[in-house]
C-alpha atoms as a PDB file:
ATOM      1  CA  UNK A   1      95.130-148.428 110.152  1.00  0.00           C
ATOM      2  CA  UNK A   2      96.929-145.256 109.198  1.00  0.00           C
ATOM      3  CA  UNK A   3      98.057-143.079 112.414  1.00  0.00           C
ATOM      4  CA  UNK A   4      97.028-139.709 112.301  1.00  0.00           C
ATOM      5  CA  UNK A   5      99.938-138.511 111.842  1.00  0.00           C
ATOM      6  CA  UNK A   6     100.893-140.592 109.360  1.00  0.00           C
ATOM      7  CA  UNK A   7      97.328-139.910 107.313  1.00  0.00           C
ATOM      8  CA  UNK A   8      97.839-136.162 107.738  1.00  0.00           C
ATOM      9  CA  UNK A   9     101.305-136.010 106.398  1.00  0.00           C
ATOM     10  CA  UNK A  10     100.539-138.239 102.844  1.00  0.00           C
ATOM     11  CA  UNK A  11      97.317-135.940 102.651  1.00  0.00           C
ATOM     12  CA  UNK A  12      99.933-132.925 102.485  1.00  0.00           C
ATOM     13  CA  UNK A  13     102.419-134.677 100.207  1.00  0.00           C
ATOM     14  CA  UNK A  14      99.957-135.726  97.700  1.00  0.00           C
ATOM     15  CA  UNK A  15      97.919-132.656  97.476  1.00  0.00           C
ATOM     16  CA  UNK A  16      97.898-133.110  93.578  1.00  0.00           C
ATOM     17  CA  UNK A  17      98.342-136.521  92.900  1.00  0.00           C
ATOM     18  CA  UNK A  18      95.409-138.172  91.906  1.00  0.00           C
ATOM     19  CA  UNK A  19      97.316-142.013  91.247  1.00  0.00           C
ATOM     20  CA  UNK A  20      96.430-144.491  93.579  1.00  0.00           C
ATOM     21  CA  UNK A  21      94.463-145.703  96.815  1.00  0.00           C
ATOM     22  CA  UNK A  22      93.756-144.209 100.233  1.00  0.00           C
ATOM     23  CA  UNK A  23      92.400-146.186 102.905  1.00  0.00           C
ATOM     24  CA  UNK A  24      89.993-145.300 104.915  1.00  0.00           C
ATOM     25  CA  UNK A  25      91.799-144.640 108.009  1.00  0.00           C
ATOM     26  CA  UNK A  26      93.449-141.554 105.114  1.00  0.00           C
ATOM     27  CA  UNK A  27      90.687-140.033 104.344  1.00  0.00           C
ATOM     28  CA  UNK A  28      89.271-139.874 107.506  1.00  0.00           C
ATOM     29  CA  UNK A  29      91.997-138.359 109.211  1.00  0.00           C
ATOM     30  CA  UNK A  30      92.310-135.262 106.992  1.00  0.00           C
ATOM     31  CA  UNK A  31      88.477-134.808 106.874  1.00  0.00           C
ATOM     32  CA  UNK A  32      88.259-134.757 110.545  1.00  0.00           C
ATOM     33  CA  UNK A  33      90.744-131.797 110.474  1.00  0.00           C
ATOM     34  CA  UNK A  34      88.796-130.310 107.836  1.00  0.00           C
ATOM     35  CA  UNK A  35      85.590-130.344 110.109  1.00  0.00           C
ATOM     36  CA  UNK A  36      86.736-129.396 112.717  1.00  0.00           C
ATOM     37  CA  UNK A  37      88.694-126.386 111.532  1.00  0.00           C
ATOM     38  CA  UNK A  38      85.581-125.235 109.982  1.00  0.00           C
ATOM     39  CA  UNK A  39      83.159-125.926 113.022  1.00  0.00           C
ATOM     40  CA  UNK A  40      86.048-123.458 114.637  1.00  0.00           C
ATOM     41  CA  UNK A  41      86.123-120.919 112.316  1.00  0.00           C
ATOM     42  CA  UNK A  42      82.234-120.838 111.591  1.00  0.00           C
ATOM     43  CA  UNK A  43      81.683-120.562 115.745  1.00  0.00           C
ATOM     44  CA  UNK A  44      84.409-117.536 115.573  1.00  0.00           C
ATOM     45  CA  UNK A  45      82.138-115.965 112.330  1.00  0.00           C
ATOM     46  CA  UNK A  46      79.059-116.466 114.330  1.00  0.00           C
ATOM     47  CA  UNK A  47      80.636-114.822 117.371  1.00  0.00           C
ATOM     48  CA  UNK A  48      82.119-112.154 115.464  1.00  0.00           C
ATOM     49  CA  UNK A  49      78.405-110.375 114.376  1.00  0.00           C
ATOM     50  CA  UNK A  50      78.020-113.303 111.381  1.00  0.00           C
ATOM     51  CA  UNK A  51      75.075-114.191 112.899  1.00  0.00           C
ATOM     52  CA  UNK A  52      72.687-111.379 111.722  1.00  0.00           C
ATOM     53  CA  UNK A  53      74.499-111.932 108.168  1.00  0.00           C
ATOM     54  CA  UNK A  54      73.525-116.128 108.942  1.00  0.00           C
ATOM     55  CA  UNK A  55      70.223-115.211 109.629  1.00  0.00           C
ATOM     56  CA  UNK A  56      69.617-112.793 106.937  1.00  0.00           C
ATOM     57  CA  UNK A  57      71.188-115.108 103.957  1.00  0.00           C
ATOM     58  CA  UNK A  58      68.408-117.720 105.114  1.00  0.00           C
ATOM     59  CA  UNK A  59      65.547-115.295 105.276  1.00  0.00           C
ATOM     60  CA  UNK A  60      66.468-114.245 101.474  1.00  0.00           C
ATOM     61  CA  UNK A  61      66.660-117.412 100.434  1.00  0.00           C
ATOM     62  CA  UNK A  62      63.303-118.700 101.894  1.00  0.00           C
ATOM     63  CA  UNK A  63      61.651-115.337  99.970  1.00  0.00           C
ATOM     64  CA  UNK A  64      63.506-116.581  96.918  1.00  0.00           C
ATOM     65  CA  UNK A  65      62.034-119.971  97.368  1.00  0.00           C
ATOM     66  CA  UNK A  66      59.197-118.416  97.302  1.00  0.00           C
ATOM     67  CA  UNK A  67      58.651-115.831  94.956  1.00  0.00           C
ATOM     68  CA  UNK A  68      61.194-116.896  92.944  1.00  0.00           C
ATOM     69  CA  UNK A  69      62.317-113.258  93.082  1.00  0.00           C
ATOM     70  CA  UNK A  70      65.552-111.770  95.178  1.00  0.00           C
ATOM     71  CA  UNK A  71      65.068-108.541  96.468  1.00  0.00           C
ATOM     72  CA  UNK A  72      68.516-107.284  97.613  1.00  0.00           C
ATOM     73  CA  UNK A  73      67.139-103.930  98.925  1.00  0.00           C
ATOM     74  CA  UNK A  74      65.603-105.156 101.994  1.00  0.00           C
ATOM     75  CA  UNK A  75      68.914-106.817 102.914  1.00  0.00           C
ATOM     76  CA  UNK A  76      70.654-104.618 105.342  1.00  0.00           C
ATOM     77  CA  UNK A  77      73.736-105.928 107.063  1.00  0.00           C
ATOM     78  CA  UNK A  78      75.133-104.738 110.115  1.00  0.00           C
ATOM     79  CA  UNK A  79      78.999-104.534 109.619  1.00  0.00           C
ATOM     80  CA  UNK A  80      81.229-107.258 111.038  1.00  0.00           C
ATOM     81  CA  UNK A  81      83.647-107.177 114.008  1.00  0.00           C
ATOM     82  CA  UNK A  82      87.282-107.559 113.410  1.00  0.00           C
ATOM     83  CA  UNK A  83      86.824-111.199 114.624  1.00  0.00           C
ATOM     84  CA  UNK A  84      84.309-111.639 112.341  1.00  0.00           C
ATOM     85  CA  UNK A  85      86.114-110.456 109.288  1.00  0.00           C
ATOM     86  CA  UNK A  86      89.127-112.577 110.396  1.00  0.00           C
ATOM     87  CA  UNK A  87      87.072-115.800 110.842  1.00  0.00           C
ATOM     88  CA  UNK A  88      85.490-115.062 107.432  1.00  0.00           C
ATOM     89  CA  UNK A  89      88.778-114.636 105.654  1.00  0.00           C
ATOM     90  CA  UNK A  90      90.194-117.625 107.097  1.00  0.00           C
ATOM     91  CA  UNK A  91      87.521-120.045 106.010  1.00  0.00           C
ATOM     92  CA  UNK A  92      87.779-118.604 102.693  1.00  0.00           C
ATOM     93  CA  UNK A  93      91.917-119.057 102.483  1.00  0.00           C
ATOM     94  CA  UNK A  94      91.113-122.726 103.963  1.00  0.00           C
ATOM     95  CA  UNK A  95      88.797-123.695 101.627  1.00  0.00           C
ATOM     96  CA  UNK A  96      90.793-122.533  98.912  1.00  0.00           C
ATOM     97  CA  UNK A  97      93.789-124.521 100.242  1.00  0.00           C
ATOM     98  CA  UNK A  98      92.581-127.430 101.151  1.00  0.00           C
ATOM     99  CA  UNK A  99      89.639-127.981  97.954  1.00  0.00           C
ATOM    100  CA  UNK A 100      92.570-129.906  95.784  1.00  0.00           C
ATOM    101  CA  UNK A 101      94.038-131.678  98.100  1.00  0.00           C
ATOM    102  CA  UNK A 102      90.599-132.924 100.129  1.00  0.00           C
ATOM    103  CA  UNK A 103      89.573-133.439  96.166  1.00  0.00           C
ATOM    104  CA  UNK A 104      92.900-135.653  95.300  1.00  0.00           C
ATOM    105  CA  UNK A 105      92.244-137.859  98.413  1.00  0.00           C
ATOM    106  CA  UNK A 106      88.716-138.343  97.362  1.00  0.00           C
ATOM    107  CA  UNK A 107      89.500-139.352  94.111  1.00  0.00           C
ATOM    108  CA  UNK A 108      91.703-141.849  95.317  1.00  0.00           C
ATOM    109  CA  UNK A 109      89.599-143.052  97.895  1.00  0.00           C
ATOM    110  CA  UNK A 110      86.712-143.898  95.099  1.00  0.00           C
ATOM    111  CA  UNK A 111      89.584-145.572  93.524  1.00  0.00           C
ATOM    112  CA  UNK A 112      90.336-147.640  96.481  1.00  0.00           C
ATOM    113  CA  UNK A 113      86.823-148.906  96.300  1.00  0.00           C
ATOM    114  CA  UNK A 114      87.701-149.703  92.800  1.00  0.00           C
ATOM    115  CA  UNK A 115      85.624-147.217  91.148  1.00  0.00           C
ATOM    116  CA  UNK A 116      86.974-144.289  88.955  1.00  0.00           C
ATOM    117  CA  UNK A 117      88.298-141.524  90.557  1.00  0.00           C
ATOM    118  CA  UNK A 118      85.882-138.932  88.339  1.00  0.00           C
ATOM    119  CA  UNK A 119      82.836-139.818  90.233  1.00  0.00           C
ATOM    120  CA  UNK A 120      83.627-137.080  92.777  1.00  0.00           C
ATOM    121  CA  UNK A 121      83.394-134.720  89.934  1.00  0.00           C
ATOM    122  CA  UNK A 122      79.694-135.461  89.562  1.00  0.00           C
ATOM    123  CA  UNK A 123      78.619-135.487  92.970  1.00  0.00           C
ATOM    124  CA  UNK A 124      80.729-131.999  93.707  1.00  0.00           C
ATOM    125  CA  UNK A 125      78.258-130.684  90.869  1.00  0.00           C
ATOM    126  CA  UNK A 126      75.387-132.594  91.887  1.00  0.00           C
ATOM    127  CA  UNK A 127      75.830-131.340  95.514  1.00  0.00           C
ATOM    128  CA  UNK A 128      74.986-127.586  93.930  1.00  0.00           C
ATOM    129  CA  UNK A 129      71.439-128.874  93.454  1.00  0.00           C
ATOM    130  CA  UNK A 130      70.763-132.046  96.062  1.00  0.00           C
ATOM    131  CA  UNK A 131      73.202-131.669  99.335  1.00  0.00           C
ATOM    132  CA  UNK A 132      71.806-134.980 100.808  1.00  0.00           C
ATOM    133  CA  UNK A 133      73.936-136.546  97.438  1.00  0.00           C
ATOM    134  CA  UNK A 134      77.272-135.267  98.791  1.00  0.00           C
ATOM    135  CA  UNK A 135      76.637-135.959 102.395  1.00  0.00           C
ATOM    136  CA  UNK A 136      75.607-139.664 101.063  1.00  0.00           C
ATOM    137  CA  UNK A 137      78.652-139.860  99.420  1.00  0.00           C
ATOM    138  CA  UNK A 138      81.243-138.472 102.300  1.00  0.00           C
ATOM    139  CA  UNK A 139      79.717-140.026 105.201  1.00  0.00           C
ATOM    140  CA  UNK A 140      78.221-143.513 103.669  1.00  0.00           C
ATOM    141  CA  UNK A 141      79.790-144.969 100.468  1.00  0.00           C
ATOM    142  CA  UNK A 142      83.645-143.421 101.362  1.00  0.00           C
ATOM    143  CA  UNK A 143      83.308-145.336 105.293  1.00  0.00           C
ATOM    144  CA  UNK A 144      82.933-148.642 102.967  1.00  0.00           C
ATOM    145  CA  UNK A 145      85.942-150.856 103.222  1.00  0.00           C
ATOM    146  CA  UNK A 146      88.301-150.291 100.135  1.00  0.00           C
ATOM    147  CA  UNK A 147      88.738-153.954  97.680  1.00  0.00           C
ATOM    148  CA  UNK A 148      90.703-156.511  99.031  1.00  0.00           C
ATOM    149  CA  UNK A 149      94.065-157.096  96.710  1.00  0.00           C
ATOM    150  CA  UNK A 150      95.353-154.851  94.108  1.00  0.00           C
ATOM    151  CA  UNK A 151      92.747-153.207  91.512  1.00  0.00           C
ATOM    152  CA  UNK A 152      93.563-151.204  88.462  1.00  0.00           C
ATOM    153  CA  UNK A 153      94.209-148.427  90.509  1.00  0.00           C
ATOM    154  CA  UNK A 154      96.980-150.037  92.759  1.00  0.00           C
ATOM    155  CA  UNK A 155      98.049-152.338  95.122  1.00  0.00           C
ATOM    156  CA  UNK A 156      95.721-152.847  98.344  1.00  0.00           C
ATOM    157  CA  UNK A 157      97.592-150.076 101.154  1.00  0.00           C
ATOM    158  CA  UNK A 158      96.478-151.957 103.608  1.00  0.00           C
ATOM    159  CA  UNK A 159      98.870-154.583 102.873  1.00  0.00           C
ATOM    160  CA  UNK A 160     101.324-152.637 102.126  1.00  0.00           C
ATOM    161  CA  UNK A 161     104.393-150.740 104.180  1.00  0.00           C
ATOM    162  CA  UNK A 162     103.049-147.002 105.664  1.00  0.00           C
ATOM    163  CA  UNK A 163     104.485-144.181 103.345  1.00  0.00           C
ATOM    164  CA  UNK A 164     106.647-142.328 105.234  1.00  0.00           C
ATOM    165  CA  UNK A 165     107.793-144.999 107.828  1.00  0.00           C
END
């Protein structure tokens, strides 16, 4: 098993390399962080007067499941707090930091399973129309052990020296 520290540093280094195999031990590392800094940030949006924007993005998009038809005039939002704004900003940098590198260590975690590395592609465009498909990807088929031995992709980590040790 990868420490955390360990997992968290290879995540950084190979932000754009999409060779190889992660273990499990890191992807799951660098995802946790990724959760968590977004259950942070979304509690300091909420807290910061997101909550009436929260509730009014879901009340649109029920009418617009329903009528097919978005109405934007009825959608009056009451203006953020500085915390707010600042939690909203910040998720916004994070995501855009961290979508190629949480992308790179996907691929190569599909490619520790021995499949190719694309598949993430799909379900990242799938996810726009079924969300269960992404969530059945992250949390089900990426916990399965990677294959045993080298693949095409690389030799097995697991047997292998840590990185940066």
């Amino acid at each position: 098993m990868t420490p955390a520290n360990a997992a968290l540093y290879n995540w950084i280094n190979r932000a754009f390399d999409f060779r190889g195999r992660a273990t499990r031990s890191d992807y799951w590392w660098p995802r946790l962080l990724v959760i968590m800094v977004n259950v942070v940030l979304g509690t300091l949006f909420l807290e910061g007067g997101g909550e009436a924007w929260f509730t009014q993005l879901v009340e649109l998009s029920e009418a617009a499941e329903e009528t097919g038809v978005v109405s934007f005039d009825d959608f009056d939002l009451p203006p953020l707090t500085s915390l707010g704004t600042f939690a909203l900003t910040a998720s916004f940098v994070f995501v855009v930091f961290t979508f190629m590198p949480m992308l790179s260590l996907s691929w190569r975690r599909l490619q520790d399973m021995g499949k190719p590395g694309w598949i993430h592609i799909l379900f990242l465009v799938a996810c726009t129309v079924i969300s269960p498909l992404m969530l059945w990807l992250e949390f089900i088929w990426l916990a399965f052990p990677g294959t045993r031995g080298p693949n095409r992709y690389g030799p097995d980590k697991l047997n292998a020296e840590a990185d940066i040790f």
